[in-house]
Protein backbone atom coordinates (compact mmCIF):
# COMPACT_ATOMS: atom_id res chain seq x y z
CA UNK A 1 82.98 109.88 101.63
CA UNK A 2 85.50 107.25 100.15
CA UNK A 3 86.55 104.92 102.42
CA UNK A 4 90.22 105.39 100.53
CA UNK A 5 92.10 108.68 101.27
CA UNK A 6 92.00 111.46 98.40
CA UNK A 7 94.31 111.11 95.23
CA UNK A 8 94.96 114.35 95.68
CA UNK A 9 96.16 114.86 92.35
CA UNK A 10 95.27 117.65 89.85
CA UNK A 11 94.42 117.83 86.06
CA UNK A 12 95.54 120.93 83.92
CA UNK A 13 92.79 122.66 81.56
CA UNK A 14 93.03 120.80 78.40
CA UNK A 15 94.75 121.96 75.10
CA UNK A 16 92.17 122.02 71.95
CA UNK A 17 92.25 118.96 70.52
CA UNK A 18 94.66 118.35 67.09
CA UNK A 19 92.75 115.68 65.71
CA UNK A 20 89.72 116.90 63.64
CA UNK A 21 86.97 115.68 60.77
CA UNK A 22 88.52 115.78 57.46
CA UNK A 23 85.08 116.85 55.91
CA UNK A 24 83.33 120.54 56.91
CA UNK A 25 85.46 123.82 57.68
CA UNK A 26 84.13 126.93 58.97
CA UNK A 27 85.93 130.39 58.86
CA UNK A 28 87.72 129.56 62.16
CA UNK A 29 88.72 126.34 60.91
CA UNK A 30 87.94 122.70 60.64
CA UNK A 31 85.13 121.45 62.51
CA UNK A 32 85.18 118.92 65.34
CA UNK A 33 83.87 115.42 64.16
CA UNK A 34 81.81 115.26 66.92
CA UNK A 35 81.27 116.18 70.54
CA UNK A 36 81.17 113.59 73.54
CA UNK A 37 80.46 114.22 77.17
CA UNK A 38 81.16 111.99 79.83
CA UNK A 39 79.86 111.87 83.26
CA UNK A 40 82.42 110.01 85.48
CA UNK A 41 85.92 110.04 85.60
CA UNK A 42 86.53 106.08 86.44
CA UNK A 43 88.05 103.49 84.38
CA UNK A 44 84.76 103.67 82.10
CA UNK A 45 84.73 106.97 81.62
CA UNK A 46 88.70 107.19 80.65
CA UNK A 47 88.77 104.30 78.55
CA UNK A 48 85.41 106.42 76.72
CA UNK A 49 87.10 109.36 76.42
CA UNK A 50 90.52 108.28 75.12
CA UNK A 51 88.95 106.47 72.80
CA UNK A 52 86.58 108.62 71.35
CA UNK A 53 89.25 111.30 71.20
CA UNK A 54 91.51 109.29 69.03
CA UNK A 55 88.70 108.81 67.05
CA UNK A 56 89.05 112.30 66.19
CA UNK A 57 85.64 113.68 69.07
CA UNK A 58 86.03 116.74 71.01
CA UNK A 59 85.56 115.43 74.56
CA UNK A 60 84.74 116.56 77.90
CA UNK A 61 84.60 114.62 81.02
CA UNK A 62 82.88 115.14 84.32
CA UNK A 63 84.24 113.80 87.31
CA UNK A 64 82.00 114.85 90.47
CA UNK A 65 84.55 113.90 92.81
CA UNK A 66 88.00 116.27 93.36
CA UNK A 67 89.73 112.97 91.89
CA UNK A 68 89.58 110.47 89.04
CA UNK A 69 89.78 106.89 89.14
CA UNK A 70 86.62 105.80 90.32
CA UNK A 71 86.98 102.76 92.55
CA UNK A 72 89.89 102.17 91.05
CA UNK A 73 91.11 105.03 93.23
CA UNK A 74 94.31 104.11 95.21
CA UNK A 75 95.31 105.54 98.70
CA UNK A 76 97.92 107.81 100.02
CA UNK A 77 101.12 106.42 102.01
CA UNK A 78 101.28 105.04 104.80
CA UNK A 79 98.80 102.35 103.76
CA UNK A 80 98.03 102.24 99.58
CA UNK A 81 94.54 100.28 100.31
CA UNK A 82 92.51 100.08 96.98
CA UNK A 83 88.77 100.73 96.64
CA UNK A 84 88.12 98.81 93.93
CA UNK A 85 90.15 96.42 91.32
CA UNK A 86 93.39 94.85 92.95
CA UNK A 87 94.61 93.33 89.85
CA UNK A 88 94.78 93.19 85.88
CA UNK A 89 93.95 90.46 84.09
CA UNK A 90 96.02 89.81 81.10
CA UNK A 91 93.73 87.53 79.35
CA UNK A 92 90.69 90.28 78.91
CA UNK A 93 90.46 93.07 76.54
CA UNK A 94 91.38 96.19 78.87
CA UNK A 95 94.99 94.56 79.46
CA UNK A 96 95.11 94.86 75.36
CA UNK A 97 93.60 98.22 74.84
CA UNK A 98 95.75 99.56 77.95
CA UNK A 99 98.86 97.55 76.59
CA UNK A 100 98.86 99.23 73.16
CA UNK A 101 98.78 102.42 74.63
CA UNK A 102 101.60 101.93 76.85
CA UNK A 103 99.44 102.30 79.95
CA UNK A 104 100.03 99.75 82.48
CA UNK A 105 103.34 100.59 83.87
CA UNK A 106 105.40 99.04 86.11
CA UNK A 107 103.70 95.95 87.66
CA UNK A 108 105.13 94.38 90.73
CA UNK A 109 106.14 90.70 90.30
CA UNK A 110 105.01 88.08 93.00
CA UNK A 111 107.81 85.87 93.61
CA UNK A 112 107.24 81.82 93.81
CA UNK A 113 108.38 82.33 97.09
CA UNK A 114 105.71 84.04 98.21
CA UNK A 115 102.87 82.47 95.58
CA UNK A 116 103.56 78.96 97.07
CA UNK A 117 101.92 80.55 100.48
CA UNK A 118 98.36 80.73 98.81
CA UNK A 119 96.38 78.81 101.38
CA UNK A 120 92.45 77.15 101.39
CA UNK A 121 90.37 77.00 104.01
CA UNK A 122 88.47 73.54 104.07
CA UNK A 123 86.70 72.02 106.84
CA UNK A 124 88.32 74.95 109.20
CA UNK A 125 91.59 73.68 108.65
CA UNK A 126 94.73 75.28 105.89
CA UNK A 127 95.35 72.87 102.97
CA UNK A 128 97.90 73.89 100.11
CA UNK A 129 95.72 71.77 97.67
CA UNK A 130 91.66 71.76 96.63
CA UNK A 131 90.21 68.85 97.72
CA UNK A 132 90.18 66.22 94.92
CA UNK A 133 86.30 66.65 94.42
CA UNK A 134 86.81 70.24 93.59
CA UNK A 135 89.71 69.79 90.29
CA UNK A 136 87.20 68.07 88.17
CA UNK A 137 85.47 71.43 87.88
CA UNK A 138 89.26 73.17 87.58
CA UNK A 139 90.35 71.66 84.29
CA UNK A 140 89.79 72.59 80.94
CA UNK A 141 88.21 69.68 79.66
CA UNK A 142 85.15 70.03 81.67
CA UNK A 143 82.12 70.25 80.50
CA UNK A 144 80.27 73.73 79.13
CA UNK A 145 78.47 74.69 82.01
CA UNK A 146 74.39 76.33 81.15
CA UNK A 147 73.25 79.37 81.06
CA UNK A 148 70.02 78.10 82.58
CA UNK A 149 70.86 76.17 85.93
CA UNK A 150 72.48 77.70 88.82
CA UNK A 151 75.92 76.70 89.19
CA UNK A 152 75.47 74.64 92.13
CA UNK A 153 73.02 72.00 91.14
CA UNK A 154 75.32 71.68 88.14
CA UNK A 155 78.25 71.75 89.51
CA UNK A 156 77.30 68.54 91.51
CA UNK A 157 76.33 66.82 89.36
CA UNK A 158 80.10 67.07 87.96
CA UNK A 159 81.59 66.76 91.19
CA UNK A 160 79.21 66.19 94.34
CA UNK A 161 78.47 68.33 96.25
CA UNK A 162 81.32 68.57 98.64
CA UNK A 163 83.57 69.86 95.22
CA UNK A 164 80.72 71.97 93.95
CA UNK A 165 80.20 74.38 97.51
CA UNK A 166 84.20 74.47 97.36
CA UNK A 167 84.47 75.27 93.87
CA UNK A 168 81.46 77.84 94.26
CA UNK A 169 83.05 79.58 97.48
CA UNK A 170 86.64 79.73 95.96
CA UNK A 171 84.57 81.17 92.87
CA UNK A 172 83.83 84.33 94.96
CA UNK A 173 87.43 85.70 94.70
CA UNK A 174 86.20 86.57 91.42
CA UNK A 175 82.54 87.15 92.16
CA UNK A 176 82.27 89.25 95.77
CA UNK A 177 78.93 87.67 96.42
CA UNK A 178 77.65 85.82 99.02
CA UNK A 179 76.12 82.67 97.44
CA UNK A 180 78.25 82.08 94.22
CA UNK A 181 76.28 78.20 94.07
CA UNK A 182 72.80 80.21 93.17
CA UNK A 183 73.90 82.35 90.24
CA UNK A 184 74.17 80.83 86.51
CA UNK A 185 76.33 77.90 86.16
CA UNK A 186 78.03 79.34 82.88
CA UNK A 187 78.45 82.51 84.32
CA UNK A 188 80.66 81.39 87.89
CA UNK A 189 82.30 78.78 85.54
CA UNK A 190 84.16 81.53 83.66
CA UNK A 191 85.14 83.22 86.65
CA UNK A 192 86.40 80.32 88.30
CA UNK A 193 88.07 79.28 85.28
CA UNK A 194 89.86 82.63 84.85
CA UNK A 195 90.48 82.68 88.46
CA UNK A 196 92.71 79.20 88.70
CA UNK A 197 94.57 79.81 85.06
CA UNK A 198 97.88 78.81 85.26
CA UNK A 199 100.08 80.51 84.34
CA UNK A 200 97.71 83.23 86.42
CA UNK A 201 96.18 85.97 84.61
CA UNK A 202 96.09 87.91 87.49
CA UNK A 203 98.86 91.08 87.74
CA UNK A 204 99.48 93.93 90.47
CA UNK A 205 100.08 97.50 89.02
CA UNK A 206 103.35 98.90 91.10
CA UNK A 207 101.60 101.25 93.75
CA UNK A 208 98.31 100.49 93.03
CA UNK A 209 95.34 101.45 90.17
CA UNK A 210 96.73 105.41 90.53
CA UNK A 211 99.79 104.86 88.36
CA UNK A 212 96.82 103.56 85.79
CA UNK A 213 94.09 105.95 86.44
CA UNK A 214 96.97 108.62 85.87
CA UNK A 215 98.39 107.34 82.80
CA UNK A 216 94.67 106.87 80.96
CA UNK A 217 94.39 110.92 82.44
CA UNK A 218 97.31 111.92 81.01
CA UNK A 219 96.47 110.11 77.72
CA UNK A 220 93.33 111.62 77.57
CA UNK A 221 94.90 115.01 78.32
CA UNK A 222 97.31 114.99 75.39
CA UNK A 223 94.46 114.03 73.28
CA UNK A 224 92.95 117.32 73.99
CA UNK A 225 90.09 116.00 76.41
CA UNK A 226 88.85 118.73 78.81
CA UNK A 227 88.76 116.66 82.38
CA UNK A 228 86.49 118.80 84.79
CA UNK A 229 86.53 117.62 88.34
CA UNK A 230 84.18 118.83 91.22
CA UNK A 231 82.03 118.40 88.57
CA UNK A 232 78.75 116.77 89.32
CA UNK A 233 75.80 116.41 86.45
CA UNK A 234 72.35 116.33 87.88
CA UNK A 235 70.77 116.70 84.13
CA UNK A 236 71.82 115.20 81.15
CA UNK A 237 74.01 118.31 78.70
CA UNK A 238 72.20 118.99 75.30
CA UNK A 239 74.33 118.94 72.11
CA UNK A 240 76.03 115.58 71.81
CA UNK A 241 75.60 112.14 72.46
CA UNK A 242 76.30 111.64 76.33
CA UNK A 243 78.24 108.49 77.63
CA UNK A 244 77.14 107.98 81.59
CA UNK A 245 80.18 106.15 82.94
CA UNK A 246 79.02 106.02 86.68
CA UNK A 247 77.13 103.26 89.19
CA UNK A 248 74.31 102.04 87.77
CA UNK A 249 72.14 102.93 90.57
CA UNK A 250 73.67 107.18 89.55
CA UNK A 251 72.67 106.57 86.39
CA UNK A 252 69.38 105.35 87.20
CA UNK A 253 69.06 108.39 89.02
CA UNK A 254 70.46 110.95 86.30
CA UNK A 255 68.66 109.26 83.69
CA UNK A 256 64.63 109.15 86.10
CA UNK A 257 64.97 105.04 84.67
CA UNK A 258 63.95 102.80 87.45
CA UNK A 259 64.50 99.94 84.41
CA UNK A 260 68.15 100.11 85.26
CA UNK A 261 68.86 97.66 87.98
CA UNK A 262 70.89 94.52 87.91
CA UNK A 263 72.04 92.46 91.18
CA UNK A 264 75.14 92.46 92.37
CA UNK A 265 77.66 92.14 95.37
CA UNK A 266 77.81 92.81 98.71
CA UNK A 267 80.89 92.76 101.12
CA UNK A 268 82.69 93.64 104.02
CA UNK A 269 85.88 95.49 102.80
CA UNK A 270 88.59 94.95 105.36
CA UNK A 271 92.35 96.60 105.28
CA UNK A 272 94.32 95.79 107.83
CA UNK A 273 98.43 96.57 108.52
CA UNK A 274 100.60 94.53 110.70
CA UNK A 275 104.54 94.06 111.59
CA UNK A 276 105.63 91.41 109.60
CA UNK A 277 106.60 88.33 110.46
CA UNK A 278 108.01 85.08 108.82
CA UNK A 279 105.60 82.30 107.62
CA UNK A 280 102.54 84.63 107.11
CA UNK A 281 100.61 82.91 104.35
CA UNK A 282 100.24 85.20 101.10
CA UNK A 283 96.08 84.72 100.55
CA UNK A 284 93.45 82.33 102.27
CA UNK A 285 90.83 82.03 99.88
CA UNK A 286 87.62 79.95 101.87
CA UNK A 287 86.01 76.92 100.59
CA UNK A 288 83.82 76.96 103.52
CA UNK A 289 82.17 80.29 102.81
CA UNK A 290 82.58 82.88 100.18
CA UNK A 291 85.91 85.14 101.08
CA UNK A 292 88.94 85.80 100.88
CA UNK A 293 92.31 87.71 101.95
CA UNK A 294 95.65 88.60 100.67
CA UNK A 295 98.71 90.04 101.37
CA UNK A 296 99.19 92.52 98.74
CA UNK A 297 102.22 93.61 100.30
CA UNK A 298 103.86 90.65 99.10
CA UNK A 299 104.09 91.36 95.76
CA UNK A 300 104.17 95.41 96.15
CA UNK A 301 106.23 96.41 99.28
CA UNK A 302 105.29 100.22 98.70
CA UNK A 303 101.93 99.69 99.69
CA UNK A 304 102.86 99.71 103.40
CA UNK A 305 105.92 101.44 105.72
CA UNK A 306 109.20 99.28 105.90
CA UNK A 307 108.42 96.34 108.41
CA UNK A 308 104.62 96.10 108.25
CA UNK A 309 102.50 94.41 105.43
CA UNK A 310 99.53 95.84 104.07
CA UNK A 311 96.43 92.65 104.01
CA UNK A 312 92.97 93.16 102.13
CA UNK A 313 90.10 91.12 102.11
CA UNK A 314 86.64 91.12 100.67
CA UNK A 315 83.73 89.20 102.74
CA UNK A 316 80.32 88.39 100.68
CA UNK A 317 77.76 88.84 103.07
CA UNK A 318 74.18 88.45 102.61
CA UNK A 319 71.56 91.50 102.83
CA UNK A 320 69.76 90.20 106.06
CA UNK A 321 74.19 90.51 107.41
CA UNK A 322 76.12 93.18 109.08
CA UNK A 323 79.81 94.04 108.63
CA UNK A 324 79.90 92.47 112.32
CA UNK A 325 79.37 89.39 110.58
CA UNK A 326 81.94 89.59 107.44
CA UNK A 327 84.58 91.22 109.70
CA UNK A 328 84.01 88.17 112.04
CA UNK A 329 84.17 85.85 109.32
CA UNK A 330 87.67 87.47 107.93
CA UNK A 331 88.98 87.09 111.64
CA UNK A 332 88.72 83.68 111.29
CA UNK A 333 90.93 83.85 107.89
CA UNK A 334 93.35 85.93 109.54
CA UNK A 335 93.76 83.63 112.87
CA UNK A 336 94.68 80.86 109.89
CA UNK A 337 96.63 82.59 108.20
CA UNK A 338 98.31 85.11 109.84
CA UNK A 339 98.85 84.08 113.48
CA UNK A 340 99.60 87.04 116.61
CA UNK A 341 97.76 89.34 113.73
CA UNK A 342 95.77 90.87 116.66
CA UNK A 343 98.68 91.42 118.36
CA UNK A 344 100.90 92.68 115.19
CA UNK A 345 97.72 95.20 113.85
CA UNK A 346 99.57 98.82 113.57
CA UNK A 347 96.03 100.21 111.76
CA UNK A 348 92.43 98.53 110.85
CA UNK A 349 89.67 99.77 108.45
CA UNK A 350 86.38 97.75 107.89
CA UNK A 351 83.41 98.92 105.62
CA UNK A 352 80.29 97.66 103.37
CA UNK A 353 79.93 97.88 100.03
CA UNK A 354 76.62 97.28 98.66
CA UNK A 355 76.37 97.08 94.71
CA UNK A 356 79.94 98.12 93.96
CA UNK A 357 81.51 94.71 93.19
CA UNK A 358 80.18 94.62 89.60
CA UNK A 359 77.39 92.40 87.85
CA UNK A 360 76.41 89.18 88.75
CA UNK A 361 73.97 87.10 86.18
CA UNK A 362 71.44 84.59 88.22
CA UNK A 363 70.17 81.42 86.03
CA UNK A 364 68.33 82.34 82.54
CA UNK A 365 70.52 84.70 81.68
CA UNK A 366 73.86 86.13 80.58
CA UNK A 367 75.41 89.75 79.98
CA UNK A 368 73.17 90.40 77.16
CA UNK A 369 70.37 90.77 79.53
CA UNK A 370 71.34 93.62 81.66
CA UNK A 371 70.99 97.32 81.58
CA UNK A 372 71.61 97.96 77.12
CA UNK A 373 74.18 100.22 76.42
CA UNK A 374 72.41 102.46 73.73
CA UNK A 375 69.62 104.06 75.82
CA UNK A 376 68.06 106.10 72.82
CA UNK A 377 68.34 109.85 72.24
CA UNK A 378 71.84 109.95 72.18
CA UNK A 379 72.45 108.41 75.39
CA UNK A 380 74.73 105.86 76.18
CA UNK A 381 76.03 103.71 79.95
CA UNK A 382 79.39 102.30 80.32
CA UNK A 383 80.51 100.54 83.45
CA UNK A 384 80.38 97.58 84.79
CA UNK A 385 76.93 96.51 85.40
CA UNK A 386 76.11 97.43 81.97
CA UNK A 387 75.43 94.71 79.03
CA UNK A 388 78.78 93.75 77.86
CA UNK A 389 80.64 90.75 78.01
CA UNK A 390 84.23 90.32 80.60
CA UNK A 391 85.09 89.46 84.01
CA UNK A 392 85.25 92.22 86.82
CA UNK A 393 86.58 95.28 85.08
CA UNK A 394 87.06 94.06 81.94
CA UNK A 395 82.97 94.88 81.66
CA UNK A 396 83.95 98.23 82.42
CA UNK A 397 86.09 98.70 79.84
CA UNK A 398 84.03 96.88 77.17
CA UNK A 399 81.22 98.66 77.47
CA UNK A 400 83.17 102.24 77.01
CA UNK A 401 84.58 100.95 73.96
CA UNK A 402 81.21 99.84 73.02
CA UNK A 403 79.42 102.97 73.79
CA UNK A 404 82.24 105.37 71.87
CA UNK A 405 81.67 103.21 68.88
CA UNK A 406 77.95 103.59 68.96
CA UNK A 407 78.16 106.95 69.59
CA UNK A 408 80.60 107.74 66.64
CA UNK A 409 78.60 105.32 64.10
CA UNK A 410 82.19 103.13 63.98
CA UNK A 411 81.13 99.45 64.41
CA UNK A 412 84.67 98.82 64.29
CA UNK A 413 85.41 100.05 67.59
CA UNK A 414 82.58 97.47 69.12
CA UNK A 415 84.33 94.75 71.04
CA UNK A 416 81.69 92.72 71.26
CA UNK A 417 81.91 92.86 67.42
C-alpha cells in the first residue's frame, strides 16, 4: 500500500479523440495515425500520453492503482505529505513542456523571511553559511568535473577533503543516496550545481503534485486519451507500440528482462506535524551525513491544519541500515532545528524506500548507459531510471517525450535531440 493516503479522485471514460492522420479513410471515417498504450499513470506515463495524443495517436493508459500520479501522488487533508517529487525545477525541460501547456498552476511562494532559515549541519552544530572549503566547489567557474572518478576523490582535490564530504552530503538533497562522494564526479556536480542556483530553481506546486497530476489528466482527457485505472498489465497488449512508464524493477518484471537494473536510492521517508512555533528553522540540510528536512509548510500553509506545520525529510541510508537508523539520524536534524518538536508532534509517519528515488550513475558512466529506451519490437520505457538525460524528474519526463517520438517515427519530439 502507499504510504500517502488515496487521491481519491476519478477519471471520466474518454471522448474519441478529434485529432486524426490526414492520409487513409475507411468507410467509418479517417483512420487513427497510430495507437499507443501506456502502462502507468505517473508523471511518465502522462507526459507520454499527452504527447503522443497531440501528435495526432489514439491513446490508452493503464494505471494499476485506483489513482494517477505515481509518486508524485499527494495526500488528503489533514496532512498533504508527498510520496515522491516536492518541487519543480524551472531550469529542466518538464517545467517547459508543462509551462506551455498551462499546467503548473498556482505555486506557493517562499518568502525571504522564511528562506533566510535554511540551516547546515556541520560538525553537529547549525551554521547559516558552508564552510569556506565547500564554495570552491559552489561556483560556476569550477572546474568540469569527470565522468570517470567518483566525486569524492575529485572533489578534494578541488577543495580538501573537509569541503568535498560537505559538498557531497549537501549533494544528497538532490541525490537520496547514502554515499553521494562514491558516485561519478560529473554526475553529483550537476546536482549540486542545480541544487545551490541562485536565484533557486527549485518551486512548490500550491497543494502539492495533485493539482499537477490532475491538470496533465485532464489534458490528456480532452485530448481524447482513454485513462483506465484499476488497471494492472501482467502481459504486454498486441497491436501498437507499448510505452512502459512504471519502476524499473515492474518493468523488468512485465518485460521477463533481468538486463534492466540500474542503482539507485535508498531512504528513510519521514513526515512529521507539529504546533508551530516561532524560530523553527525552514530546512537543515547535513554536511555531516547525507539528509535532509524541510518545512514545507512554510511556503504552502494548506499542507497542514491552522497552527501546526507539516516537516518532511528524506534519510539515505545504506542497505546493511534500518529505518531505526535514518529515523534516528533525522531526530538529530529535528532536535537542531526544530527544538520541543517531540513535545509539539500532533502525528508521525516513517517508512523505507528502496529504489524509488530515481537513477544514480557510479564512475565510468553517465545516463547514456542505463536501461535504453527503445527495447525492440515496439516496446518502449519511460521513467526515471531509464537512459535520458535531467535531474530527478526531469528524467522522467525526458524519457516519455523520447519514447512518444520513437514510437511515432518524429525525431522532432526527441529531447535529447
Amino acid at each position: 500500500m502507499s504510504r500517502t493516503a488515496a487521491l481519491g479522485r476519478s477519471y471520466p471514460e474518454s471522448r474519441p479523440a478529434d485529432v486524426t492522420a490526414a492520409p487513409g479513410t475507411t468507410e467509418g471515417g479517417p483512420v487513427p495515425m497510430h495507437r499507443i498504450t501506456v502502462i502507468g499513470g505517473g508523471l511518465a506515463g502522462l507526459a507520454a500520453a499527452v504527447t503522443a495524443a497531440e501528435a495526432g495517436a489514439e491513446v490508452t493508459v493503464h494505471e494499476a492503482h485506483h489513482t494517477l500520479g505515481g509518486r508524485a501522488r499527494t495526500a488528503d487533508a489533514p496532512y498533504r505529505t508527498n510520496e515522491g517529487p516536492h518541487a519543480l525545477y524551472d531550469g529542466g525541460p518538464h517545467w517547459a513542456w508543462l509551462r506551455r501547456r498551462d499546467l503548473i498552476g498556482p505555486l506557493a511562494p517562499l518568502r525571504p523571511l522564511e528562506a533566510a532559515r535554511l540551516r547546515l549541519r556541520h560538525r553537529g552544530k547549525l551554521r547559516r553559511t558552508p564552510p569556506r572549503a565547500m564554495l570552491g566547489l559552489l561556483f560556476r567557474g569550477a572546474s568540469q568535473a569527470p565522468v570517470d572518478t567518483d566525486f569524492l576523490t575529485w572533489a578534494t582535490g578541488v577543495a580538501g577533503e573537509e569541503g568535498a564530504r560537505a559538498a557531497a552530503h549537501y549533494a544528497a538533497v538532490a541525490l537520496f543516496h547514502h554515499d553521494p562522494g562514491a558516485l561519478s564526479a560529473a554526475f553529483v556536480q550537476e546536482r549540486l550545481r542545480r541544487a545551490t542556483k541562485l536565484p533557486p530553481e527549485a518551486h512548490y506546486p500550491r497543494g502539492g503534485w495533485a493539482g499537477v497530476v490532475d491538470r496533465m489528466a485532464a489534458r490528456a482527457w480532452d485530448l481524447g486519451v482513454r485513462i483506465e485505472t484499476l488497471s494492472r498489465v501482467d502481459t504486454l497488449p498486441a497491436g501498437g507500440p507499448v510505452i512502459v512508464a512504471t519502476s524499473l524493477e515492474a518493468a523488468r518484471r512485465l518485460l521477463g528482462d533481468d538486463s534492466l537494473t540500474w542503482p539507485s536510492g535508498r531512504t528513510v521517508l519521514v513526515d512529521l506535524a507539529v504546533r508551530t512555533r516561532r524560530g523553527d528553522a525552514f530546512a537543515v540540510s547535513d554536511l555531516d551525513a547525507p539528509g535532509w528536512i524541510e518545512r514545507f509548510s512554510a511556503a504552502d500553509p494548506t499542507l497542514a491544519p491552522a497552527g501546526e506545520q507539516l516537516i518532511q525529510g528524506q534519510i539515505p541510508i545504506a542497505p546493511h541500515e534500518s529505518r531505526a537508523d535514518g529515523s534516528a539520524r533525522a531526530g538529530e536534524l529535528l532536535d537542531l532545528g526544530f527544538p520541543g518538536w517531540r513535545e509539539r508532534a500532533t502525528w508521525r509517519r516513517d517508512a523505507v524506500a528502496s529504489g524509488r528515488t530515481g537513477a544514480v550513475d557510479p564512475p565510468g558512466t553517465t545516463w547514456r548507459d542505463r536501461p535504453a529506451v527503445d527495447r525492440g519490437d515496439g516496446v518502449y520505457l519511460a521513467g526515471d531510471q531509464v537512459a535520458a538525460p535531467g535531474v530527478l524528474s526531469e528524467v522522467s519526463f525526458t524519457s516519455a517525450l523520447t519514447a512518444v517520438s520513437l514510437a511515432l517515427g518524429r525525431p522532432s519530439l526527441d529531447p535529447a535531440r
